[in-house]
C-alpha atoms as a PDB file:
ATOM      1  CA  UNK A   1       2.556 161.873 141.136  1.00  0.00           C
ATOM      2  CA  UNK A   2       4.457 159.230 142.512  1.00  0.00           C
ATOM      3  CA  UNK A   3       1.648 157.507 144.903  1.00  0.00           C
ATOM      4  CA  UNK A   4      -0.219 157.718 141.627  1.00  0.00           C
ATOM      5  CA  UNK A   5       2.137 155.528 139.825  1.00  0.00           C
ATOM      6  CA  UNK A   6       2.324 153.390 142.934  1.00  0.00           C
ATOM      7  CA  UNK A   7      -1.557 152.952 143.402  1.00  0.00           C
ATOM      8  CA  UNK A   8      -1.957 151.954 139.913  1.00  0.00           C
ATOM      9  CA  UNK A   9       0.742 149.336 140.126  1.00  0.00           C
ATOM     10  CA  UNK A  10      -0.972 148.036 142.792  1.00  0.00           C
ATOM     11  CA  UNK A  11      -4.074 147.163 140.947  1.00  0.00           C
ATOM     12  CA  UNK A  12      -2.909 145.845 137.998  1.00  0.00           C
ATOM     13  CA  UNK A  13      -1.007 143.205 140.713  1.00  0.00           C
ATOM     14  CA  UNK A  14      -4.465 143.061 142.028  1.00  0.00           C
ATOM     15  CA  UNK A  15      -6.242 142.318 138.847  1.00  0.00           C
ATOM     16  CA  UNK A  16      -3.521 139.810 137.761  1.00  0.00           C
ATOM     17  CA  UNK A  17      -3.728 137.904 141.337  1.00  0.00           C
ATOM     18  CA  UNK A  18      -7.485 137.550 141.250  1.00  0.00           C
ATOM     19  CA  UNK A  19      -6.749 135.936 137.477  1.00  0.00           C
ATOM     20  CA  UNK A  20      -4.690 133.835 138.691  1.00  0.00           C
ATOM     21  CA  UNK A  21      -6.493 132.904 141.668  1.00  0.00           C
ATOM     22  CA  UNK A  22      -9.767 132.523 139.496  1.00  0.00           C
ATOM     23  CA  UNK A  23      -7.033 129.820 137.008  1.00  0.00           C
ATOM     24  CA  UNK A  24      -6.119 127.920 140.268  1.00  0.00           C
ATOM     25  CA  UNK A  25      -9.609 127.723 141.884  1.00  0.00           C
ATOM     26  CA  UNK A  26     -10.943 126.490 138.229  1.00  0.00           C
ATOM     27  CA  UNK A  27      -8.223 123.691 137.568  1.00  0.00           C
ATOM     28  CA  UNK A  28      -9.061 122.525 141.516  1.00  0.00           C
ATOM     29  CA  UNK A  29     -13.113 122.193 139.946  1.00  0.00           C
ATOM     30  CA  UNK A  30     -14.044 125.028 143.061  1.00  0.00           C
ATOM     31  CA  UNK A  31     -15.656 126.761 140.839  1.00  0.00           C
ATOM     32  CA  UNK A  32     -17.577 128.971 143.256  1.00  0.00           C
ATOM     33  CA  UNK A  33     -14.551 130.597 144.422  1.00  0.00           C
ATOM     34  CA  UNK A  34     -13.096 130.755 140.939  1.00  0.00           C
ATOM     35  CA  UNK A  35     -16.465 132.744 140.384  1.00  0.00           C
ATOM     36  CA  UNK A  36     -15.572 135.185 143.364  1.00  0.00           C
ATOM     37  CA  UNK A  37     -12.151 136.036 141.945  1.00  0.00           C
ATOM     38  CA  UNK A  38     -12.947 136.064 138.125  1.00  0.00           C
ATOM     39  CA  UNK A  39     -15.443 138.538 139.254  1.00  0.00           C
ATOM     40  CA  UNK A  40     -12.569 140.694 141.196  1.00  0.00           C
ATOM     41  CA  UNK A  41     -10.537 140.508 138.307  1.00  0.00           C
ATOM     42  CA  UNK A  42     -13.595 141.602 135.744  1.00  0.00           C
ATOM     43  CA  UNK A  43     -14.051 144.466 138.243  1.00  0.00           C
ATOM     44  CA  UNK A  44     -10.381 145.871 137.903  1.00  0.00           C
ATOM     45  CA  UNK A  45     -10.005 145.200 134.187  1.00  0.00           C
ATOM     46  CA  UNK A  46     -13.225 145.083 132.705  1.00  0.00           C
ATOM     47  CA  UNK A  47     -13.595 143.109 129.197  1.00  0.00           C
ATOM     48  CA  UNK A  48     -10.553 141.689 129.012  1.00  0.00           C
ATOM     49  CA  UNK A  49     -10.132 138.961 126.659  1.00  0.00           C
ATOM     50  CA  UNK A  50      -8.384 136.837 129.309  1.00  0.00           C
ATOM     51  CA  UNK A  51     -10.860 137.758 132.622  1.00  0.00           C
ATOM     52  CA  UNK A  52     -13.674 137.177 129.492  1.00  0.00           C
ATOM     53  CA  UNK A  53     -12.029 133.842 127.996  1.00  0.00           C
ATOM     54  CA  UNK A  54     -11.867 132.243 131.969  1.00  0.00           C
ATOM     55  CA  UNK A  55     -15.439 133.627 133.352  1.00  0.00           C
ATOM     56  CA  UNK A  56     -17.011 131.712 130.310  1.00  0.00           C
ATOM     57  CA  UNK A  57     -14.906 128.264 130.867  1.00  0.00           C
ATOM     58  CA  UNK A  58     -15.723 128.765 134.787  1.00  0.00           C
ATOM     59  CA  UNK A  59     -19.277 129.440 133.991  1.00  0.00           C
ATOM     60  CA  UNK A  60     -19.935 126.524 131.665  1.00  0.00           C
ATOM     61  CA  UNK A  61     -18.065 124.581 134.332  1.00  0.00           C
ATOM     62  CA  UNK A  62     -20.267 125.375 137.042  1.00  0.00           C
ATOM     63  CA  UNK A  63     -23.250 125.784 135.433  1.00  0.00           C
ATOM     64  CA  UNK A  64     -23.503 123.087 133.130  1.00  0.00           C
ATOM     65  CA  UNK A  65     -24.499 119.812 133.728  1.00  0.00           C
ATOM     66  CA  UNK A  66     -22.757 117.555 131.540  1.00  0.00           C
END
């Protein structure tokens, strides 16, 4: 039960890191590897409103020619 516990610990620090990774590459305008680690974090947590709120902003950044 306890390597349970231990393994699911592990990735939620996973799906937090990618976030965060995903934040930094996006303020730094790298938006393609802001893509790769939004998509990491979408892939441990799914829809959630924060992975959702910074794949749009990263998308309209890269995507979007202003």
């Amino acid at each position: 039960m306890h390597a349970y516990a231990q393994a699911a610990d592990y990735r939620i620090v996973q799906a937090e890191a990618s976030l965060a990774a995903a934040r930094l590459f996006y303020d730094l305008n790298q938006f393609a590897r802001a893509m790769r680690h939004i998509d990491q974090a979408r892939s441990l947590w799914g829809d959630e409103p924060a992975v959702m709120e910074l794949q749009k902003r990263i998308e309209d950044a890269r995507f979007v020619t202003k």
